[in-house]
C-alpha atoms as a PDB file:
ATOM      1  CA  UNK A   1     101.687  83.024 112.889  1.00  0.00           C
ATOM      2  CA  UNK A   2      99.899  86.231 113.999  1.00  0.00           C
ATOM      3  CA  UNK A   3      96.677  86.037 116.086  1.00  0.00           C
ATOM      4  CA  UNK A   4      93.502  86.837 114.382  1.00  0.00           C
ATOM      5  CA  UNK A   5      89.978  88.125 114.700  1.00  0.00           C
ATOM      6  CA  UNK A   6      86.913  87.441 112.832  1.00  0.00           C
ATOM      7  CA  UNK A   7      84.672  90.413 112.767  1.00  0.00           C
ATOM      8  CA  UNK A   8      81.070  90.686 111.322  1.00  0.00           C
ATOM      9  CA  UNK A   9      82.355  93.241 108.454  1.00  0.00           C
ATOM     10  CA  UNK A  10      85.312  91.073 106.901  1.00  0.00           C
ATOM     11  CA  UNK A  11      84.199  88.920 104.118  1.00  0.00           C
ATOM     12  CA  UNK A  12      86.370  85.875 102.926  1.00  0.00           C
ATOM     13  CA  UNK A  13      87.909  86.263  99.162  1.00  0.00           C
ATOM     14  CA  UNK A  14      90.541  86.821  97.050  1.00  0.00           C
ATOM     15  CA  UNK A  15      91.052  89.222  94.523  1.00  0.00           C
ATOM     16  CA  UNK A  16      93.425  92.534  93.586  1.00  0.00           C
ATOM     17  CA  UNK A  17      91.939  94.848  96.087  1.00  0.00           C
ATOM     18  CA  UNK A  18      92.076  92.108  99.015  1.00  0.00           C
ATOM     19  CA  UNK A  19      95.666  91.791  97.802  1.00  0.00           C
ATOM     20  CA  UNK A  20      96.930  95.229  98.833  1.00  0.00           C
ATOM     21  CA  UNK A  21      98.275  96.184 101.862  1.00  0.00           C
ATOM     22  CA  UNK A  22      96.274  97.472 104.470  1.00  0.00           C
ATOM     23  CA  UNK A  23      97.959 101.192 105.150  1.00  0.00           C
ATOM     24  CA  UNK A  24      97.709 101.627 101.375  1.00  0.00           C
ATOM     25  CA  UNK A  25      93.848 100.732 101.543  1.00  0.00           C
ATOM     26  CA  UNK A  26      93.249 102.703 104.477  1.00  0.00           C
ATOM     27  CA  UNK A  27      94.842 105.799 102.924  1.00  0.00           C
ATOM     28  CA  UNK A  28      93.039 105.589  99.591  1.00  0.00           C
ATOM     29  CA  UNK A  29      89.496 105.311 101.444  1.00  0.00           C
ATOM     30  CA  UNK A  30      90.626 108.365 103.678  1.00  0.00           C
ATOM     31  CA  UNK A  31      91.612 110.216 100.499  1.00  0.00           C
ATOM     32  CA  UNK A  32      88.414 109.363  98.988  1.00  0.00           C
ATOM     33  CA  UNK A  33      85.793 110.457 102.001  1.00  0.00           C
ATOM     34  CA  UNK A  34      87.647 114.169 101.724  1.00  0.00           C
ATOM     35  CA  UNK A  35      86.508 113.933  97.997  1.00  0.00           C
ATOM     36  CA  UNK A  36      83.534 113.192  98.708  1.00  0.00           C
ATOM     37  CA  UNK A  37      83.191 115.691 101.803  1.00  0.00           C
ATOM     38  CA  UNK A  38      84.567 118.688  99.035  1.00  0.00           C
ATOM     39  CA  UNK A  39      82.220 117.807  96.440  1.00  0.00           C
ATOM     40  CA  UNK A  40      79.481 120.913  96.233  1.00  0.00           C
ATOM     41  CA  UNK A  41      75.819 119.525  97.297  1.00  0.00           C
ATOM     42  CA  UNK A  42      74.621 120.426  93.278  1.00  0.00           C
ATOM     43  CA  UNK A  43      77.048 118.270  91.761  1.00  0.00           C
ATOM     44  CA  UNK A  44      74.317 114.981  91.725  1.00  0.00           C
ATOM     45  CA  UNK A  45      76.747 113.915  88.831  1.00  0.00           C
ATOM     46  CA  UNK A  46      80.114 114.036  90.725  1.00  0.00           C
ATOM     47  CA  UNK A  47      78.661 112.121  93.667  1.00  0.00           C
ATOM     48  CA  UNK A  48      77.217 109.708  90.889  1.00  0.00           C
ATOM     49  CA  UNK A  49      80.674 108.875  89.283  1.00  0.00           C
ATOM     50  CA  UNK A  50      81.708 108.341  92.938  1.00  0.00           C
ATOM     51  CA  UNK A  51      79.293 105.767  93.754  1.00  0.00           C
ATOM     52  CA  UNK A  52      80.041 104.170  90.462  1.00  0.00           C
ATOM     53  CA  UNK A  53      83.756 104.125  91.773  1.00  0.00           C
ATOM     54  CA  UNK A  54      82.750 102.591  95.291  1.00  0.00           C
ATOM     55  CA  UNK A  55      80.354  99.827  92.962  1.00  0.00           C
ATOM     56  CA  UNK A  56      83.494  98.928  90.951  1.00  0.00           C
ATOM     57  CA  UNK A  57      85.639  98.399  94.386  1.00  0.00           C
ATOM     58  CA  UNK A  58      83.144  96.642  95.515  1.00  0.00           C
ATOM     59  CA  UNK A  59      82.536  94.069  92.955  1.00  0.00           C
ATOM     60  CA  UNK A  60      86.777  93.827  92.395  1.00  0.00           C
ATOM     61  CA  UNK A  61      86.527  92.923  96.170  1.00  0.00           C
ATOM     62  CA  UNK A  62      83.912  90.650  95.158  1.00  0.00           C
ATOM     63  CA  UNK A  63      81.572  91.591  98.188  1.00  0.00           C
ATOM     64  CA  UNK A  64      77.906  90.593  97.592  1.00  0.00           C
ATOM     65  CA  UNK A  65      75.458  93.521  97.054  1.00  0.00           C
ATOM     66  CA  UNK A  66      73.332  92.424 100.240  1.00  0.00           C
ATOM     67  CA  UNK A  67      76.209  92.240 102.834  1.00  0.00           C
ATOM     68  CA  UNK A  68      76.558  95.725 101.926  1.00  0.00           C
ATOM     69  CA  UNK A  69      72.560  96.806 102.135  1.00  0.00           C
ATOM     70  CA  UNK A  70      72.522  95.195 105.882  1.00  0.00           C
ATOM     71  CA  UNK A  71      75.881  96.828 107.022  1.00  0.00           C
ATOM     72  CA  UNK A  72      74.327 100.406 105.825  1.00  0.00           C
ATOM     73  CA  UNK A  73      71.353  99.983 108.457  1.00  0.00           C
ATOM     74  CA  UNK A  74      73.974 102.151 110.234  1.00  0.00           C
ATOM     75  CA  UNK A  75      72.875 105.057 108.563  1.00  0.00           C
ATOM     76  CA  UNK A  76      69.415 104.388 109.603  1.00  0.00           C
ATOM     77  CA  UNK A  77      69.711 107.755 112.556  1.00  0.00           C
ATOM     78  CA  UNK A  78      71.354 110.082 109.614  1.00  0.00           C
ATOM     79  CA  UNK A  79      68.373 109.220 107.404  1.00  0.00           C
ATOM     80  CA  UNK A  80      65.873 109.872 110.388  1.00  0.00           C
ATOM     81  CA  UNK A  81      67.611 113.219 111.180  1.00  0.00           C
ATOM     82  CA  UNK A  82      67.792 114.288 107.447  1.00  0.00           C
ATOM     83  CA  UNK A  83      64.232 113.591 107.175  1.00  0.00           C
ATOM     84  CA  UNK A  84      63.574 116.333 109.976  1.00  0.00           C
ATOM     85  CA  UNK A  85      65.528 119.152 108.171  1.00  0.00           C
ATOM     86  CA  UNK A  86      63.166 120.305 105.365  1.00  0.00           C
ATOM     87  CA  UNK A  87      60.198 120.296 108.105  1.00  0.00           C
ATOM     88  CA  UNK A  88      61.803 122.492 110.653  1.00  0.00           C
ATOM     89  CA  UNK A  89      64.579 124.046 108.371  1.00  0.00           C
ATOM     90  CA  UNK A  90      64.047 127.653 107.698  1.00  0.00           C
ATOM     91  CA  UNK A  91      64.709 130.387 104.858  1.00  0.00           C
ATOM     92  CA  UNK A  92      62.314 130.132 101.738  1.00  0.00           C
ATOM     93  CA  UNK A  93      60.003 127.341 101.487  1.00  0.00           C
ATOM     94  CA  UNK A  94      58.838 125.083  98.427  1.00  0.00           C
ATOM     95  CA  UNK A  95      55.646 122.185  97.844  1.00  0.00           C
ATOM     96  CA  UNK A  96      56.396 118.971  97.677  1.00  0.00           C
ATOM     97  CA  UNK A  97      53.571 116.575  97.297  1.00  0.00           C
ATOM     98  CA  UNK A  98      51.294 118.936  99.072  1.00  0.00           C
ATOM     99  CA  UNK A  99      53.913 119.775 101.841  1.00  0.00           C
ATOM    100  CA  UNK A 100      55.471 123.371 102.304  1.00  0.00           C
ATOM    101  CA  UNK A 101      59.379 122.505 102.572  1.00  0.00           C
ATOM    102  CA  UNK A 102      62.348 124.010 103.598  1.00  0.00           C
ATOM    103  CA  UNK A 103      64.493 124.527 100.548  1.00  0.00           C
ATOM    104  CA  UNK A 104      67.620 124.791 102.552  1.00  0.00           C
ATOM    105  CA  UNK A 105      66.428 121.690 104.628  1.00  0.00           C
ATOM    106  CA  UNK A 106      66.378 119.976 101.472  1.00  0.00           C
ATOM    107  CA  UNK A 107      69.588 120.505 100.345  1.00  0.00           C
ATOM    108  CA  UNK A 108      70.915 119.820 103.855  1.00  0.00           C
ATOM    109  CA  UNK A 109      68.911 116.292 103.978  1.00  0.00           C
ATOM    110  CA  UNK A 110      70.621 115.626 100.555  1.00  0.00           C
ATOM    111  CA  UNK A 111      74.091 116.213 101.334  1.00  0.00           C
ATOM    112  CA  UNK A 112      74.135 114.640 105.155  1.00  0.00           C
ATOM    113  CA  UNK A 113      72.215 111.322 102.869  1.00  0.00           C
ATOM    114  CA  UNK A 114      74.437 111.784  99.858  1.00  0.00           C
ATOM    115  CA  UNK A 115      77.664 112.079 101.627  1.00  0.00           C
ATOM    116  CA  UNK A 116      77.629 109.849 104.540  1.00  0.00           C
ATOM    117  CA  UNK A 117      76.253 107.471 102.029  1.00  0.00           C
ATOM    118  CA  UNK A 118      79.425 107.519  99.947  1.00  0.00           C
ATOM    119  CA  UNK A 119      81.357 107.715 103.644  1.00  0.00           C
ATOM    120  CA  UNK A 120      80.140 104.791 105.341  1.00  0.00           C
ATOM    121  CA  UNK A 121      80.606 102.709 102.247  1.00  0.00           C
ATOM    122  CA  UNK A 122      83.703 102.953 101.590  1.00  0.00           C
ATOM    123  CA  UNK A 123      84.639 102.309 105.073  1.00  0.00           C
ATOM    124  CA  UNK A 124      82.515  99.059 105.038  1.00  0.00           C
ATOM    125  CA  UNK A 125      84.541  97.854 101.724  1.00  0.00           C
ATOM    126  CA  UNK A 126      87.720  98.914 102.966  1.00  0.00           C
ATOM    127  CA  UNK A 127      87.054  96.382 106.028  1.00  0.00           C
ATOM    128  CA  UNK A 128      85.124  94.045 104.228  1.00  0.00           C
ATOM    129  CA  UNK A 129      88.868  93.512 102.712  1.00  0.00           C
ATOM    130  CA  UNK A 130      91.336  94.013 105.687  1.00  0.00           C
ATOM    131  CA  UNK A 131      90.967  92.127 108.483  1.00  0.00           C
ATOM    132  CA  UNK A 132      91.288  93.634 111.716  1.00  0.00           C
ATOM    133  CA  UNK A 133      94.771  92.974 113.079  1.00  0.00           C
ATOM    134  CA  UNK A 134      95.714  94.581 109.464  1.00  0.00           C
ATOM    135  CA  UNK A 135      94.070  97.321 109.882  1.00  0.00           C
ATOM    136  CA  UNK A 136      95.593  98.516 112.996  1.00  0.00           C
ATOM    137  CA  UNK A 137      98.981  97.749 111.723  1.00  0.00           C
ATOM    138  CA  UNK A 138      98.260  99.712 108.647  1.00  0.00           C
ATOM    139  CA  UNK A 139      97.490 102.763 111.014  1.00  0.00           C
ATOM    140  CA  UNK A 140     100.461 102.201 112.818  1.00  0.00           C
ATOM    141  CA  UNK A 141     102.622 102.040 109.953  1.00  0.00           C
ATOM    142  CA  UNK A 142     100.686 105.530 108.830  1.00  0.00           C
ATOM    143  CA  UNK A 143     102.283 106.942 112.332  1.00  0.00           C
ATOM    144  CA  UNK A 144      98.851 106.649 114.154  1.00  0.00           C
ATOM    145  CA  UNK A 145      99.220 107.565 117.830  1.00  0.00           C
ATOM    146  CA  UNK A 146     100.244 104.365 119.334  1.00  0.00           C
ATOM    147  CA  UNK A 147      97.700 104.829 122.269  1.00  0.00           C
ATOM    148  CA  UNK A 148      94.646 105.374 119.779  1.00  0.00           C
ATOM    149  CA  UNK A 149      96.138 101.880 118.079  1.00  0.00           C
ATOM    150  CA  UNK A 150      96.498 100.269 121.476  1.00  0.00           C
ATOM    151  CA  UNK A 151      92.422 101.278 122.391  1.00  0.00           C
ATOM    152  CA  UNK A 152      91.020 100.031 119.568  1.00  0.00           C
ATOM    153  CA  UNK A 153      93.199  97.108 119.508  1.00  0.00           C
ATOM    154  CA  UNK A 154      91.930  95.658 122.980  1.00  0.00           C
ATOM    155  CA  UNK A 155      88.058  96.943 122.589  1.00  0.00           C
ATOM    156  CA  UNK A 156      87.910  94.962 119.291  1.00  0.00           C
ATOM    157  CA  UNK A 157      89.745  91.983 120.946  1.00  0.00           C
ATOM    158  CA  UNK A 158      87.448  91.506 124.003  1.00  0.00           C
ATOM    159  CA  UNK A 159      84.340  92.879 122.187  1.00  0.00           C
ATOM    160  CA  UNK A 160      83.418  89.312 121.748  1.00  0.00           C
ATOM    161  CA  UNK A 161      83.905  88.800 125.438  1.00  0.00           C
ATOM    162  CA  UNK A 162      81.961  91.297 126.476  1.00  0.00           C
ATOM    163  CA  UNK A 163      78.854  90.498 124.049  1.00  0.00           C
ATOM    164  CA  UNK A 164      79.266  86.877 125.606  1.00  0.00           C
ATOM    165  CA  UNK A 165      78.747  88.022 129.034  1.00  0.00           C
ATOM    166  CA  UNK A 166      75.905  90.009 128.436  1.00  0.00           C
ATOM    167  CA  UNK A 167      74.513  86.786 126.276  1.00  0.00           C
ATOM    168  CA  UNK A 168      74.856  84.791 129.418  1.00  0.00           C
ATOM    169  CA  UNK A 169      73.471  87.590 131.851  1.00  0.00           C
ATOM    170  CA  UNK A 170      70.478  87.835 130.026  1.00  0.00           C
ATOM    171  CA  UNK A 171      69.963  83.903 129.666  1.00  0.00           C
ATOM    172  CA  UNK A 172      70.018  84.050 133.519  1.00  0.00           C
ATOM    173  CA  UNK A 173      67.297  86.573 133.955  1.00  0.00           C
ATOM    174  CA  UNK A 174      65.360  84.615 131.560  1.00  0.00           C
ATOM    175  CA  UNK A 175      65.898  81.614 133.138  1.00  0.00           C
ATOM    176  CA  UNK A 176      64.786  83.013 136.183  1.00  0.00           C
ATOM    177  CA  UNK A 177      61.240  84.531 134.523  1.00  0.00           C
ATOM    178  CA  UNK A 178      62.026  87.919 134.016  1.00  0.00           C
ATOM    179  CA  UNK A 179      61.414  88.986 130.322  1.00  0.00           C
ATOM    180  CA  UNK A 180      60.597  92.142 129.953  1.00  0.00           C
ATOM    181  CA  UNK A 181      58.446  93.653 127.255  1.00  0.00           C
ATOM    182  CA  UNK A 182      58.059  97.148 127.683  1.00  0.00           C
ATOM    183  CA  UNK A 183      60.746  99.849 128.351  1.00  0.00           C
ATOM    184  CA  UNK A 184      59.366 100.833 132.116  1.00  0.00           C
ATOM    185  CA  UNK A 185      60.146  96.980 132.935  1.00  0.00           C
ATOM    186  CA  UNK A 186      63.971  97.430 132.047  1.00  0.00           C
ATOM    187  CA  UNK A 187      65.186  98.418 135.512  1.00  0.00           C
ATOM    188  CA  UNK A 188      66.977  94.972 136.342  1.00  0.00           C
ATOM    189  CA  UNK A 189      68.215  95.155 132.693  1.00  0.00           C
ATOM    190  CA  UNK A 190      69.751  98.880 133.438  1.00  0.00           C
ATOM    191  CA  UNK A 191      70.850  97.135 136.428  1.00  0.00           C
ATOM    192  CA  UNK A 192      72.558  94.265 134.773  1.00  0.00           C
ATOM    193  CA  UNK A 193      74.394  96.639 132.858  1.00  0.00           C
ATOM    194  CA  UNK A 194      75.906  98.466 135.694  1.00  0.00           C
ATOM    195  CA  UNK A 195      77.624  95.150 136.664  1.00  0.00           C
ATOM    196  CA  UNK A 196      78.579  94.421 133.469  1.00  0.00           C
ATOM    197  CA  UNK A 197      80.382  97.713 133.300  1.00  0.00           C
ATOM    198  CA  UNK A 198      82.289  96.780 136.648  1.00  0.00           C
ATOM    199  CA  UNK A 199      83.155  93.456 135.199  1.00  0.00           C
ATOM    200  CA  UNK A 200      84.714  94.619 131.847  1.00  0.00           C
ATOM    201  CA  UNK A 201      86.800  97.517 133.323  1.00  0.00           C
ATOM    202  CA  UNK A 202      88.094  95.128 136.500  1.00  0.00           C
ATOM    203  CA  UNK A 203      88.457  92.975 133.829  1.00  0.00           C
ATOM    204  CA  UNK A 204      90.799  95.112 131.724  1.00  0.00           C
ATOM    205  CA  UNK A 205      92.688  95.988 134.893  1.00  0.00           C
ATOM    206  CA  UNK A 206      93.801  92.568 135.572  1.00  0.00           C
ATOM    207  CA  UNK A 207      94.607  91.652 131.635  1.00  0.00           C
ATOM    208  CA  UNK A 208      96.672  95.160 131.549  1.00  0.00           C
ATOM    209  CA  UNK A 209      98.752  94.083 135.127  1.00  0.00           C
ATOM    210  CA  UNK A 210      99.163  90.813 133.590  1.00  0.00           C
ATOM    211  CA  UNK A 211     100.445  92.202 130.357  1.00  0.00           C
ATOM    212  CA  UNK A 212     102.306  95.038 132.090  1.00  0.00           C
ATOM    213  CA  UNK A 213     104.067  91.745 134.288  1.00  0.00           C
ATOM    214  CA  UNK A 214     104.995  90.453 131.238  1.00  0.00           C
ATOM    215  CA  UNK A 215     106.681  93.202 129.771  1.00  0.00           C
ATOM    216  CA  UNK A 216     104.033  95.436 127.729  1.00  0.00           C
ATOM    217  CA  UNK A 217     105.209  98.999 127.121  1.00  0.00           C
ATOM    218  CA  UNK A 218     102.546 100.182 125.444  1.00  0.00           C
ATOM    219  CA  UNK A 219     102.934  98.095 121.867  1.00  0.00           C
ATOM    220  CA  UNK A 220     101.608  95.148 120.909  1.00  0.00           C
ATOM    221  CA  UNK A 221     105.162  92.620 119.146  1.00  0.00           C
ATOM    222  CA  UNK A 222     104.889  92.531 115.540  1.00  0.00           C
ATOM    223  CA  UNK A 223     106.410  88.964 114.678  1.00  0.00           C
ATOM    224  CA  UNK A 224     106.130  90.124 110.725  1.00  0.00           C
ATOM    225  CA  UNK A 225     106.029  92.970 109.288  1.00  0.00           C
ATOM    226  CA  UNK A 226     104.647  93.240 105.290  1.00  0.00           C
ATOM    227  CA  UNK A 227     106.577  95.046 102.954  1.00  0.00           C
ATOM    228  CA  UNK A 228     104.562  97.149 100.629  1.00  0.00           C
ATOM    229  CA  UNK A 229     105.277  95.758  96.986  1.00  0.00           C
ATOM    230  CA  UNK A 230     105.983  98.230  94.280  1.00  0.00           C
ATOM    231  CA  UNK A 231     102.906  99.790  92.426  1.00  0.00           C
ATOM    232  CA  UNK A 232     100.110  99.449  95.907  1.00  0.00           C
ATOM    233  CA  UNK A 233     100.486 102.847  96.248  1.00  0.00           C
ATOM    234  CA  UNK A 234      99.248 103.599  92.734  1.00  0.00           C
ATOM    235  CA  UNK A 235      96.882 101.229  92.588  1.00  0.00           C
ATOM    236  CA  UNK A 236      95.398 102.074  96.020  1.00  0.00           C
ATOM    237  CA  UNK A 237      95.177 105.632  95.145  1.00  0.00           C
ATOM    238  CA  UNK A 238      94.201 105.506  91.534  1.00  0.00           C
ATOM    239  CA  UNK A 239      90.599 104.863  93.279  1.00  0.00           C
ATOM    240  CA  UNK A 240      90.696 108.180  95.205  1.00  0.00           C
ATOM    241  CA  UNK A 241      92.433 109.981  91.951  1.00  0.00           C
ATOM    242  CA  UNK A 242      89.218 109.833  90.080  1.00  0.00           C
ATOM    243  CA  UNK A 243      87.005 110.917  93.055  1.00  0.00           C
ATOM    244  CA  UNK A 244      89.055 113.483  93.417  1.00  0.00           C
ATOM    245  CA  UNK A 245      89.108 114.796  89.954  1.00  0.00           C
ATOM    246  CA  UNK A 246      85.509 114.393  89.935  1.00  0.00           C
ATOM    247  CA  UNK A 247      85.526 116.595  93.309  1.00  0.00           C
ATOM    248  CA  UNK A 248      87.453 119.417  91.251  1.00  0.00           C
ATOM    249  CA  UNK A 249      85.908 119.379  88.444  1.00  0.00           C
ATOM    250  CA  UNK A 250      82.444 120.288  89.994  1.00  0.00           C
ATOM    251  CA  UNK A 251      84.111 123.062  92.297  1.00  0.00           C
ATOM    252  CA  UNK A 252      85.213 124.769  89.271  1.00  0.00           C
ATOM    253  CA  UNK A 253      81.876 124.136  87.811  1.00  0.00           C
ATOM    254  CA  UNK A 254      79.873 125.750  90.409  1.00  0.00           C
END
């Protein structure tokens, strides 16, 4: 039995795409953001038979429409910057409503909004469908560099730990009357994260000279290892074939 961890973007299910393994997911969604980074900025209809593709995965991965809305708030500072571009962008100028804007900015605000879009969720479906520990096999089995694995692999194991002790640090200032409610009143808070800086990295020193005791070399065991069952790899990449295509077809178009 492998050890493994819950994380806010993994969603419970079964189905075909949940089914496949997790370097052959990871792939296809890597294949498919470079489509969708080479797809010209006029193509509206390419990057609309891509979102159609990423609906499809979505609802064969049978992930509910608002778990994805609330896990793209992470697009919320691209959508603030691309708002800024056709103000301050330069180069010939057009109205809109009433306002004198950049056309260049425009374009600019579209593609950053169109494209990290399309970007962000297909990352959220691939991991909506792998949990973690797959996921950082799958990149190991895609020859990731072992140390990159090996990072991730402890931040996402004592992220929980660390979110814990800044729960309880903060029920202790409360508990003691300090709630703060403007941003000039934060100094014990900046403070509070200082030590909780010092904790987590003597922290990771002891857990990496316990490990190290215990014979770590720098690779988590792998008690079982998944074979990947003829016709994943088609499947998988069938999904970033289109998108692709799609990608092509408008480059030769413009």
């Amino acid at each position: 039995m492998r050890a493994t961890h819950v994380h806010a973007l993994y969603v419970h299910g079964t189905g075909r795409v949940r089914a496949l393994e997790a370097h052959v997911k990871v792939a296809a969604m890597v294949a498919f953001v470079l489509a969708v980074v080479a797809t010209p900025r006029e193509a509206f209809w390419a990057f609309g038979i891509q979102a159609v593709l990423l609906i499809g995965a979505a609802a064969a991965a049978r992930i509910p429409a608002g778990f994805l809305l609330r896990r793209l708030v992470v697009l919320i500072p691209f959508v603030l910057f691309a708002l800024f571009l056709p103000l301050f962008g330069g180069g010939p100028r057009t109205q809109v409503f009433g306002f004198a804007l950049s056309v260049e900015g425009l374009w600019g605000a579209w593609t950053i909004l169109a494209k990290a879009t399309l970007g962000v969720t297909a990352s959220i479906v691939m991991a909506a469908t792998t949990e973690v520990p797959d996921i950082l096999l799958g990149l190991d089995r895609l020859r990731v560099p072992r140390l990159i694995t090996a990072i991730a692999g402890f931040m996402i194991r004592y992220l929980d730990v660390t979110l814990g002790e800044m729960h309880r640090m903060r029920i202790a200032m409360m508990s003691r009357g300090y709630n703060p409610r403007w941003i000039w009143q934060n100094r014990a808070l900046a403070n509070s994260a200082g030590a909780l800086f010092i904790r987590s990295y003597e922290r990771g020193e002891r857990v990496y000279q316990a490990m190290a005791a215990r014979g770590y070399q720098g690779q988590m065991p792998v008690l079982s290892r998944e074979l990947t069952r003829p016709g994943s790899w088609l499947q998988a990449l069938a999904f970033p074939a289109f998108a692709w295509m799609a990608a092509v077809a408008a480059i030769i178009a413009t």
